[in-house]
Protein backbone atom coordinates (compact mmCIF):
# COMPACT_ATOMS: atom_id res chain seq x y z
CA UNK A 1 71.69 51.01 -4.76
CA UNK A 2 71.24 54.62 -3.47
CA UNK A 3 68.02 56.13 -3.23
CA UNK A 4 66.12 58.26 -6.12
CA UNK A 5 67.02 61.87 -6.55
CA UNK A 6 63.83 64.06 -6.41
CA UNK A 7 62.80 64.16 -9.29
CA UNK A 8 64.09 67.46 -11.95
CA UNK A 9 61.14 69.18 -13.36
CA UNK A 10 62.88 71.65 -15.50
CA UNK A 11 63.34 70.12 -19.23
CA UNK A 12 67.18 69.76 -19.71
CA UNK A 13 67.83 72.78 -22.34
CA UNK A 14 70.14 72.20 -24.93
CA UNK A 15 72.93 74.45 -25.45
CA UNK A 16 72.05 77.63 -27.71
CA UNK A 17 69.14 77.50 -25.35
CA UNK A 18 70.90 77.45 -22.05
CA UNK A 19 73.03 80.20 -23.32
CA UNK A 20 69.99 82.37 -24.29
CA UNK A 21 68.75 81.66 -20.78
CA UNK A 22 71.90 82.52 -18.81
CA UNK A 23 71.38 85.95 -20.47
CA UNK A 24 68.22 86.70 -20.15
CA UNK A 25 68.68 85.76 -16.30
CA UNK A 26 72.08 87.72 -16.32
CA UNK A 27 73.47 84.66 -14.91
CA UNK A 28 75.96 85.23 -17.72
CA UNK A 29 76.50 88.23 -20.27
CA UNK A 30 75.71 91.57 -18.34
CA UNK A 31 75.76 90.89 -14.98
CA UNK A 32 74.61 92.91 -12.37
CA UNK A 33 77.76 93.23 -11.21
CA UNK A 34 79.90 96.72 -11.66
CA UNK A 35 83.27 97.00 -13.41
CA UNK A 36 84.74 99.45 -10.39
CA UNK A 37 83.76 96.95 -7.96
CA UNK A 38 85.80 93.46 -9.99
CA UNK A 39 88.64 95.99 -10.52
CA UNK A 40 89.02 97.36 -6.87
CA UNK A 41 89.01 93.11 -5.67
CA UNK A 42 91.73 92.45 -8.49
CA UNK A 43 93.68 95.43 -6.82
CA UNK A 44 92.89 93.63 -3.74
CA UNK A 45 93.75 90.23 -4.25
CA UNK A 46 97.26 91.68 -6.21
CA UNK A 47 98.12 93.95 -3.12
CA UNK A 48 97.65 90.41 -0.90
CA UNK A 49 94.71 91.00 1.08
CA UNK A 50 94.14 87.38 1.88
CA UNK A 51 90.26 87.95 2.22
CA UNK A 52 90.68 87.61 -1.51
CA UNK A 53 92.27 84.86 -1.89
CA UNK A 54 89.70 82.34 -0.85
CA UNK A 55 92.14 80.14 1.35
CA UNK A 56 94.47 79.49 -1.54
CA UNK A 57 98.06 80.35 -1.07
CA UNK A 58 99.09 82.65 -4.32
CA UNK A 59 102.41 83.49 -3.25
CA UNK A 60 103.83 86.38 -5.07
CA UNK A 61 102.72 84.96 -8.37
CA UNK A 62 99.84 87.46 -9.19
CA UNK A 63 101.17 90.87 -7.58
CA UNK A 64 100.32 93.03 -10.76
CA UNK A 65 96.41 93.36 -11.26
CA UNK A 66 96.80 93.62 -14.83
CA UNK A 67 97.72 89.77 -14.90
CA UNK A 68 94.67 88.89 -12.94
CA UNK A 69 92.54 90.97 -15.38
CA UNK A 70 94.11 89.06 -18.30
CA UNK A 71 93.17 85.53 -16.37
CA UNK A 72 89.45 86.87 -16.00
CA UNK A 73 88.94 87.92 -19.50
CA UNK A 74 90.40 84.54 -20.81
CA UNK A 75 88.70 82.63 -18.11
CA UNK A 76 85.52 84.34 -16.95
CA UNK A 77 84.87 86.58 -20.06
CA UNK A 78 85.48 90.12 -18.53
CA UNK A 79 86.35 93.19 -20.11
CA UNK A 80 89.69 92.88 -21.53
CA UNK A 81 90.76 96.54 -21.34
CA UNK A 82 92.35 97.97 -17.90
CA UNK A 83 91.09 101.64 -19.63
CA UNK A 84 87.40 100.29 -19.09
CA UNK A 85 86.96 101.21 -15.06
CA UNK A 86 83.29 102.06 -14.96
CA UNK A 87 79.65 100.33 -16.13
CA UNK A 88 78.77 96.95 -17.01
CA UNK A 89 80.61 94.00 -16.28
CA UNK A 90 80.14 90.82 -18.67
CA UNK A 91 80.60 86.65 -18.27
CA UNK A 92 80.78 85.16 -21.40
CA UNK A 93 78.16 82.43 -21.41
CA UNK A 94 80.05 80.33 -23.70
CA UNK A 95 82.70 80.35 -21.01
CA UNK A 96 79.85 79.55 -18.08
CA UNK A 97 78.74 76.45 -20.49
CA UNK A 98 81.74 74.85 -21.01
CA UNK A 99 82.72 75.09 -17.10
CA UNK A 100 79.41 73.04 -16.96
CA UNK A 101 80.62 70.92 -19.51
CA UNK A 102 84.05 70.60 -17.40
CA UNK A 103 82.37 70.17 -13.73
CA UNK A 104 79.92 67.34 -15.54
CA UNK A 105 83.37 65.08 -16.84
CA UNK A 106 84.14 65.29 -13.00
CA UNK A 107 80.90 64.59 -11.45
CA UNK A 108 80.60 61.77 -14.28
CA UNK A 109 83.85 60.45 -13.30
CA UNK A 110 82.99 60.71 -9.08
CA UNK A 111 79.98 58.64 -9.94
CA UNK A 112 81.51 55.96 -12.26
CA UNK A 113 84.25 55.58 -9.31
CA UNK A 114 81.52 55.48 -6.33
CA UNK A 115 83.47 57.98 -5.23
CA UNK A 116 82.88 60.23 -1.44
CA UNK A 117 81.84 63.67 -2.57
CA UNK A 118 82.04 67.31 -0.65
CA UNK A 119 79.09 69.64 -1.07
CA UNK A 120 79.63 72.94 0.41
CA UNK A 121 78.34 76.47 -0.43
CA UNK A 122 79.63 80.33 1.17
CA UNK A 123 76.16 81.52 -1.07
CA UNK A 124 73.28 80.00 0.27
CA UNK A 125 70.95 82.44 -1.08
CA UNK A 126 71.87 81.63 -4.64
CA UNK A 127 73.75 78.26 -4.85
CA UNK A 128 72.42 75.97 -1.84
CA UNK A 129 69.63 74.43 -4.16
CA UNK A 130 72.03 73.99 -6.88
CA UNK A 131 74.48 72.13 -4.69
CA UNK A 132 71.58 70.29 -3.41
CA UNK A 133 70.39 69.25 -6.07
CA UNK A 134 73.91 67.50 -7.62
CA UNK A 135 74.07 65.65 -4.11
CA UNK A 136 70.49 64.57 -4.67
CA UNK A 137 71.70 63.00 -8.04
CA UNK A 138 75.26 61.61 -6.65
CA UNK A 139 73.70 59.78 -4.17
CA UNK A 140 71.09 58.16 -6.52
CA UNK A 141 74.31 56.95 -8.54
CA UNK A 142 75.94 55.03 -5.52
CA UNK A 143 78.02 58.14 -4.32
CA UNK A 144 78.47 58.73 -0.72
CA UNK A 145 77.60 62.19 0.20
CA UNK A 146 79.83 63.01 3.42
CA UNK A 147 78.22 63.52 6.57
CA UNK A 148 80.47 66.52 8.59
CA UNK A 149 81.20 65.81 11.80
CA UNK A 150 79.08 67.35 14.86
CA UNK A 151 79.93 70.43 16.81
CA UNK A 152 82.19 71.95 14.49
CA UNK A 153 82.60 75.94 14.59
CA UNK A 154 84.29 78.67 12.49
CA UNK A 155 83.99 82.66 11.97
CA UNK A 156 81.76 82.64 15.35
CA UNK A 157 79.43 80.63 13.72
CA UNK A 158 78.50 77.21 13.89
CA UNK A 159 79.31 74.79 10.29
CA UNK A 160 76.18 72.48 9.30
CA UNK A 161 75.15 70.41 6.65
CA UNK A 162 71.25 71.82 5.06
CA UNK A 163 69.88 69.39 2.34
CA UNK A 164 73.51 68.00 2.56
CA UNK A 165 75.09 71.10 1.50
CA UNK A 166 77.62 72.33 4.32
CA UNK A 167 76.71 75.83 5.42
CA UNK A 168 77.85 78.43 8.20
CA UNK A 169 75.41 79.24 10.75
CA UNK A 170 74.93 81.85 12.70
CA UNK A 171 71.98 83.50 14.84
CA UNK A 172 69.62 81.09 13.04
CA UNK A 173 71.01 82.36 9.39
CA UNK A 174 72.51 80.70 7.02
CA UNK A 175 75.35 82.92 6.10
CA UNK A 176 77.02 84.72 3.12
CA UNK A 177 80.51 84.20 3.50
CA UNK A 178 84.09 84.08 1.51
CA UNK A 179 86.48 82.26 3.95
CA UNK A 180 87.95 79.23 3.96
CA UNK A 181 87.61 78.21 7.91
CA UNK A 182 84.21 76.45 7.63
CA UNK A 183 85.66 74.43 4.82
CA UNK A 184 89.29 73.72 7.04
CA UNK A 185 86.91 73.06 10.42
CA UNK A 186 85.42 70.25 8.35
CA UNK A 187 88.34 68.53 6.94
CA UNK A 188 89.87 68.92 10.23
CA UNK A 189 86.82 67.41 12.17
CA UNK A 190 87.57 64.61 9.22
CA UNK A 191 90.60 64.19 10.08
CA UNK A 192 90.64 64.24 13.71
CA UNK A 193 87.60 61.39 13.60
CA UNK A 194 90.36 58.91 11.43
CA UNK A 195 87.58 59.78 8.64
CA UNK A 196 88.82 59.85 4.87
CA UNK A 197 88.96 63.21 2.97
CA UNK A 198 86.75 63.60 0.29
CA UNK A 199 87.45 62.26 -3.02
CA UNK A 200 85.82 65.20 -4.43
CA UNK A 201 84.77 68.52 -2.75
CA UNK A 202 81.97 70.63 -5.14
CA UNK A 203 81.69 74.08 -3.78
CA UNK A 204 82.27 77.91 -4.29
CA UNK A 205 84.22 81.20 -2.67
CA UNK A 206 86.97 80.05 0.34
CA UNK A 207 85.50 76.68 0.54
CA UNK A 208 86.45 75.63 -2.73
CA UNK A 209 89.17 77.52 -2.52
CA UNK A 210 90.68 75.57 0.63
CA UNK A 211 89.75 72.31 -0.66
CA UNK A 212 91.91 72.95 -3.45
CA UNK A 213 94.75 74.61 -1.80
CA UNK A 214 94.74 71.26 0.67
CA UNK A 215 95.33 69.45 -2.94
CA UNK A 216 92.02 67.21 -2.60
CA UNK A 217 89.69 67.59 -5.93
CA UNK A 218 87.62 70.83 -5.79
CA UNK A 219 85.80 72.50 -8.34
CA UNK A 220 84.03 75.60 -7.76
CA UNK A 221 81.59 78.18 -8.91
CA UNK A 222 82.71 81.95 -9.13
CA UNK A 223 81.41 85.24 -9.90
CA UNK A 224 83.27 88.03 -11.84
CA UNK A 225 84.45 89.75 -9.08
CA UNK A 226 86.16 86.72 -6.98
CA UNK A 227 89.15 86.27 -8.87
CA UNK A 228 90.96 83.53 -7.11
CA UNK A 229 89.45 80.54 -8.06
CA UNK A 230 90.10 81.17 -11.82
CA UNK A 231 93.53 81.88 -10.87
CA UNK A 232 93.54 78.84 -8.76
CA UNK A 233 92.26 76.72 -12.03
CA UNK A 234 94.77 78.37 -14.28
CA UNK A 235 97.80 77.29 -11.93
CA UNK A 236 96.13 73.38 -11.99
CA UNK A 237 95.12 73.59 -7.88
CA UNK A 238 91.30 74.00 -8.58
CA UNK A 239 90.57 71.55 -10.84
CA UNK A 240 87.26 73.77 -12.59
CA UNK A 241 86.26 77.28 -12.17
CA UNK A 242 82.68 77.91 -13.29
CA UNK A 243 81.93 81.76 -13.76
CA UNK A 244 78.83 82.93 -13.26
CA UNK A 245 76.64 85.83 -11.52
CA UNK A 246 76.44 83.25 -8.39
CA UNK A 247 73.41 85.30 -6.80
CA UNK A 248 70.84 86.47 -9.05
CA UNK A 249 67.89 87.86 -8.47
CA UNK A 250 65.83 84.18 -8.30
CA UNK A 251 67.83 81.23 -7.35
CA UNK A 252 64.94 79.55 -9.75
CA UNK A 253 66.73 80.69 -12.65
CA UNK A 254 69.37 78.26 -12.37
CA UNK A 255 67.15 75.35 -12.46
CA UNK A 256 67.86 75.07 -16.13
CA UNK A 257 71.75 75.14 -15.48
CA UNK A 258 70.84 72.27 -13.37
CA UNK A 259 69.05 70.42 -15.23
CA UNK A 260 71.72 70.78 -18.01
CA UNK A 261 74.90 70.02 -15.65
CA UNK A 262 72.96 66.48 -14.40
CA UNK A 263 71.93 65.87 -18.00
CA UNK A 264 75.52 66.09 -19.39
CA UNK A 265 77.24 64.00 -16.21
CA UNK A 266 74.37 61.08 -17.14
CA UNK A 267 73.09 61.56 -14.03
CA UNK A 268 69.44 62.37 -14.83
């Protein structure tokens, strides 16, 4: 038996209702972020600047930006219309719903199996308590959450697990970051202990991204403007892409996207 998650105060909303919140939070419909800036990474990520491509390998299978565009508005719920360059970018919330609908299937299936579960986060100021929160309720249904190894170091920082949530450290900070080296430092440090890899890694940005591209399970949260994980879910690599605005103004507003996500993987 594993011990009981702490407990999940928010009531579990049900759909129409977590929709109308992920809007009024702009987790979802206008988010804060602007068109020019999702454009210019598209360009990015298309011209091959691997910061981009969050430790996937993408070939030369998305070199025109217009193709990525067309995967974002299909998959994320962007503007479809390369003439629209400036204002307001949009998620559709639908589309951030039934990602949550997608990622609880998995986390249903990781707990029916007993199965070893990755929980790692590049966003700590928006996404660490949601990642905690789905280890909190893993573990409660006989999961085991994996313990990183010791010592392990990437980016000239150090990799540790907070609230069993892998994180990169440095100077005392838990840092903001899109590459996939903490994530490949722990699977490594796995690997070079004789340790299993993960049956299932839950993540976001270049750790998600380099879970996948090592072909173990990944799923991964991902904003607007960080286009490689929906390309990576549209190719079959990731297995789900959730979009959303992954760092809004109170990391309390996703409590009810939580609270739904648990609800809907019966593990509340």
């Amino acid at each position: 038996m594993g011990r009981m998650p702490k407990p999940i105060e928010t009531p579990v909303p049900s759909r129409a209702e977590l929709i109308d919140h992920l809007v009024r939070t702009r987790i979802a419909g206008d988010v804060a972020t602007p068109r020019d800036n999702c454009l210019s990474h598209y360009r990015k990520l298309a011209n091959g600047d691997r910061h981009y491509w969050l430790g996937l390998e993408l070939g030369d299978r998305w070199t025109d930006e217009q193709d990525v565009l067309a995967v974002m508005a299909e998959r994320c719920g962007v503007v479809d219309d390369a003439a629209y360059r400036f204002g307001q970018e949009t998620i559709d919330p639908e589309l951030t719903v039934a990602g949550l609908d997608r990622l609880a299937a998995r986390l249903r299936k990781a707990a029916l199996d007993r199965q070893s579960v990755l929980l790692a986060t590049g966003h700590p100021g928006g996404l660490l308590d949601v990642h905690r929160a789905t280890a909190d309720a893993l573990r409660a249904a006989g999961c085991e959450i994996v313990v990183i190894p010791r010592g392990l170091t990437a980016d000239e920082g150090s990799v540790w697990q907070f609230a069993d949530v892998a994180v990169l450290e440095r100077g005392a900070t838990l840092w903001h970051t899109h590459s996939p080296e903490p994530m490949a430092a722990i699977l490594d440090g796995l690997a070079a202990l004789n340790r299993p890899q993960p049956d299932l890694v839950v993540a976001d940005h270049g750790w998600a991204g380099c879970a996948a591209q090592r072909g173990l399970d990944a799923v991964g949260y991902a904003d607007c403007n960080d286009p490689a994980l929906f390309l990576a879910e549209a190719e079959g690599t990731l297995q789900v892409a959730i979009p959303l605005d992954d760092h809004v103004r109170d990391p309390r507003f996703y409590d009810p996207m939580v609270s739904y996500l648990l609800d809907a993987a019966g593990l509340l």
